[in-house]
Protein backbone atom coordinates (compact mmCIF):
# COMPACT_ATOMS: atom_id res chain seq x y z
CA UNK A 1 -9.99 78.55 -70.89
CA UNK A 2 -10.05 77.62 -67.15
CA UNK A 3 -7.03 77.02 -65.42
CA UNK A 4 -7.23 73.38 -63.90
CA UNK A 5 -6.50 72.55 -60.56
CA UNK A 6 -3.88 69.75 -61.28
CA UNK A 7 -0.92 69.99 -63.67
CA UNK A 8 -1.28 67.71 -66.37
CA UNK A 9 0.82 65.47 -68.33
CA UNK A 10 0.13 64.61 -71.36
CA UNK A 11 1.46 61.09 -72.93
CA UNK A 12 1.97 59.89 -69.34
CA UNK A 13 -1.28 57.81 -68.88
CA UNK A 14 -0.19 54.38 -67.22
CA UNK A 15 -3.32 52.24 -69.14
CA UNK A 16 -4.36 51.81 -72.47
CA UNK A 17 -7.37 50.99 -74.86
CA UNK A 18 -8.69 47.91 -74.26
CA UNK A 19 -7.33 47.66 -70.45
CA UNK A 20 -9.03 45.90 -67.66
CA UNK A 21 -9.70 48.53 -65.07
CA UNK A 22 -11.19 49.81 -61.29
CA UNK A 23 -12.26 52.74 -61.02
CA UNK A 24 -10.60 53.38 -57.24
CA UNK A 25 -12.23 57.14 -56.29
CA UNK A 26 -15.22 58.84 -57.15
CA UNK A 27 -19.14 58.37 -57.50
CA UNK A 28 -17.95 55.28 -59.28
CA UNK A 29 -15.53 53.67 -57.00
CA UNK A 30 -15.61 49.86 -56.99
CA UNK A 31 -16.75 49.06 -60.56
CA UNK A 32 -14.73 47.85 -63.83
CA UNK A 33 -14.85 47.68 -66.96
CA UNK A 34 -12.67 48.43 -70.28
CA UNK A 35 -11.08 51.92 -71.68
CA UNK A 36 -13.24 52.43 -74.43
CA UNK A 37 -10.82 55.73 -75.55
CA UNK A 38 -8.09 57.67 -73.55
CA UNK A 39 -7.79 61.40 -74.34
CA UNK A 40 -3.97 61.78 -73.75
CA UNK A 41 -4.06 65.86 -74.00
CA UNK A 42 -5.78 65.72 -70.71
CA UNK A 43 -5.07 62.96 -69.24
CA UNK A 44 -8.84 61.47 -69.24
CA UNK A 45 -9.71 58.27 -70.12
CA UNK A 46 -13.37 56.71 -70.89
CA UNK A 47 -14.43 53.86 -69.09
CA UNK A 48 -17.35 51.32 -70.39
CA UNK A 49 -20.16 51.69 -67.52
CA UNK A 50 -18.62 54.06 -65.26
CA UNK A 51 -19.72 57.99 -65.22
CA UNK A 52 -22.62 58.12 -66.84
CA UNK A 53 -24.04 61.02 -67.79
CA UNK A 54 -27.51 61.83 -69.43
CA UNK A 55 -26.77 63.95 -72.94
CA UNK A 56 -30.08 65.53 -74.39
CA UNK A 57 -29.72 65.24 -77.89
CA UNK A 58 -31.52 67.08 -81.08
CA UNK A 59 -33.47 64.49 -83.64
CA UNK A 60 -30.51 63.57 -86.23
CA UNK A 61 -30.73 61.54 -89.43
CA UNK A 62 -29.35 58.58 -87.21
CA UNK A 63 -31.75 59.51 -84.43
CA UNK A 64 -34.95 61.25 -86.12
CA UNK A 65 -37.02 60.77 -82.62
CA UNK A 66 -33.85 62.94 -80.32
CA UNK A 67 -34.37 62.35 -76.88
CA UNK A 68 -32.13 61.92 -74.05
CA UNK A 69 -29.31 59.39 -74.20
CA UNK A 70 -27.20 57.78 -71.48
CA UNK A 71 -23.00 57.37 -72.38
CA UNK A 72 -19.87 57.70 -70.42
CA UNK A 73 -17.82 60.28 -69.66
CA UNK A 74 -14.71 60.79 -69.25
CA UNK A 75 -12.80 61.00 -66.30
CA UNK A 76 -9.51 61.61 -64.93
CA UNK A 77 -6.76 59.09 -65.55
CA UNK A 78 -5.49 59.17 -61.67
CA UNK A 79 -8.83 57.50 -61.12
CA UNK A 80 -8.28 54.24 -62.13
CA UNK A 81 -6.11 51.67 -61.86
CA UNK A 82 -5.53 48.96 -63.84
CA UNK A 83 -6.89 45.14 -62.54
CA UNK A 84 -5.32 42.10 -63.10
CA UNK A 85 -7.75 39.04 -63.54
CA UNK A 86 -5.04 36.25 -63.05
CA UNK A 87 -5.10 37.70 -59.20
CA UNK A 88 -7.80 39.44 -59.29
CA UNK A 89 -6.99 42.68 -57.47
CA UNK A 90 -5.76 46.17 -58.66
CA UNK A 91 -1.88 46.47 -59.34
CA UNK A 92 0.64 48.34 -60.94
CA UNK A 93 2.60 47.82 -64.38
CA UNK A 94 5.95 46.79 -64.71
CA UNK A 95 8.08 45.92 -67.57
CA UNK A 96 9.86 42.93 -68.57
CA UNK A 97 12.14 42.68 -72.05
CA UNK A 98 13.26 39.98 -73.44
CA UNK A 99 14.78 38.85 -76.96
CA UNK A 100 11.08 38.56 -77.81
CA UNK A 101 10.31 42.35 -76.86
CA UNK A 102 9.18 44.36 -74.39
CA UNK A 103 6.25 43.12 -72.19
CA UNK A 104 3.73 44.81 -69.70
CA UNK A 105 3.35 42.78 -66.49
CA UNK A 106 1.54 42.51 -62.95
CA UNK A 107 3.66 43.49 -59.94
CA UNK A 108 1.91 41.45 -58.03
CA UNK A 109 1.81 38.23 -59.73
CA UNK A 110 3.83 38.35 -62.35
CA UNK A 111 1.59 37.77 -65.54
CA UNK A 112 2.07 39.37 -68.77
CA UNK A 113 -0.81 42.05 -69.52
CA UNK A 114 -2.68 41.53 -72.60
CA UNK A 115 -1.56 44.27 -75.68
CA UNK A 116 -3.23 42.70 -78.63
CA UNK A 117 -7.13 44.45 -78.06
């Protein structure tokens, strides 16, 4: 197997399925979209419409014709960072409990982040 260039963590991803997020380095830098899946064991995560990648595929029962296909790939987790559509700019997550639970908020404007996906 070959030996990565940064250490990774695994079950230390900062955004989960279903998150609003910008992609902030890379080909892709700029655009957003939603996790689609995060791979925790390598600290990737898959972004809808960012890194795109062309996969040839063989002709399956689901695809008799094959051909080549167009999906996303996944990238590293560092590489985005969560957006927050209340102020509409990238931020950070903080934590706020209460007797109702414990709730993921904005830094920057104080919103609760969405859980339910």
């Amino acid at each position: 197997m070959a030996a990565t260039k940064h250490k990774v963590q695994p079950n230390k991803i900062h955004v989960k399925k279903g998150d609003y997020v910008m992609v902030i380095s890379g080909k892709d830098a700029g655009k957003k979209g939603k996790v689609i899946d995060v791979i925790r064991k390598k600290g990737r995560v898959v972004v809808e419409k960012a890194n795109m990648i062309k996969r040839h595929t063989k002709p399956s029962q689901s695809m008799p014709q094959g051909g080549i296909v167009q999906k996303e790939a996944p990238m590293a987790s560092s590489n985005v960072m969560l957006y927050c559509q209340e102020c509409k700019s990238v931020t950070r997550v903080s934590f706020k409990v209460t007797e109702d639970g414990k709730f993921r908020v904005c830094k920057k404007c104080g919103v609760n982040l969405p859980d339910k996906h």
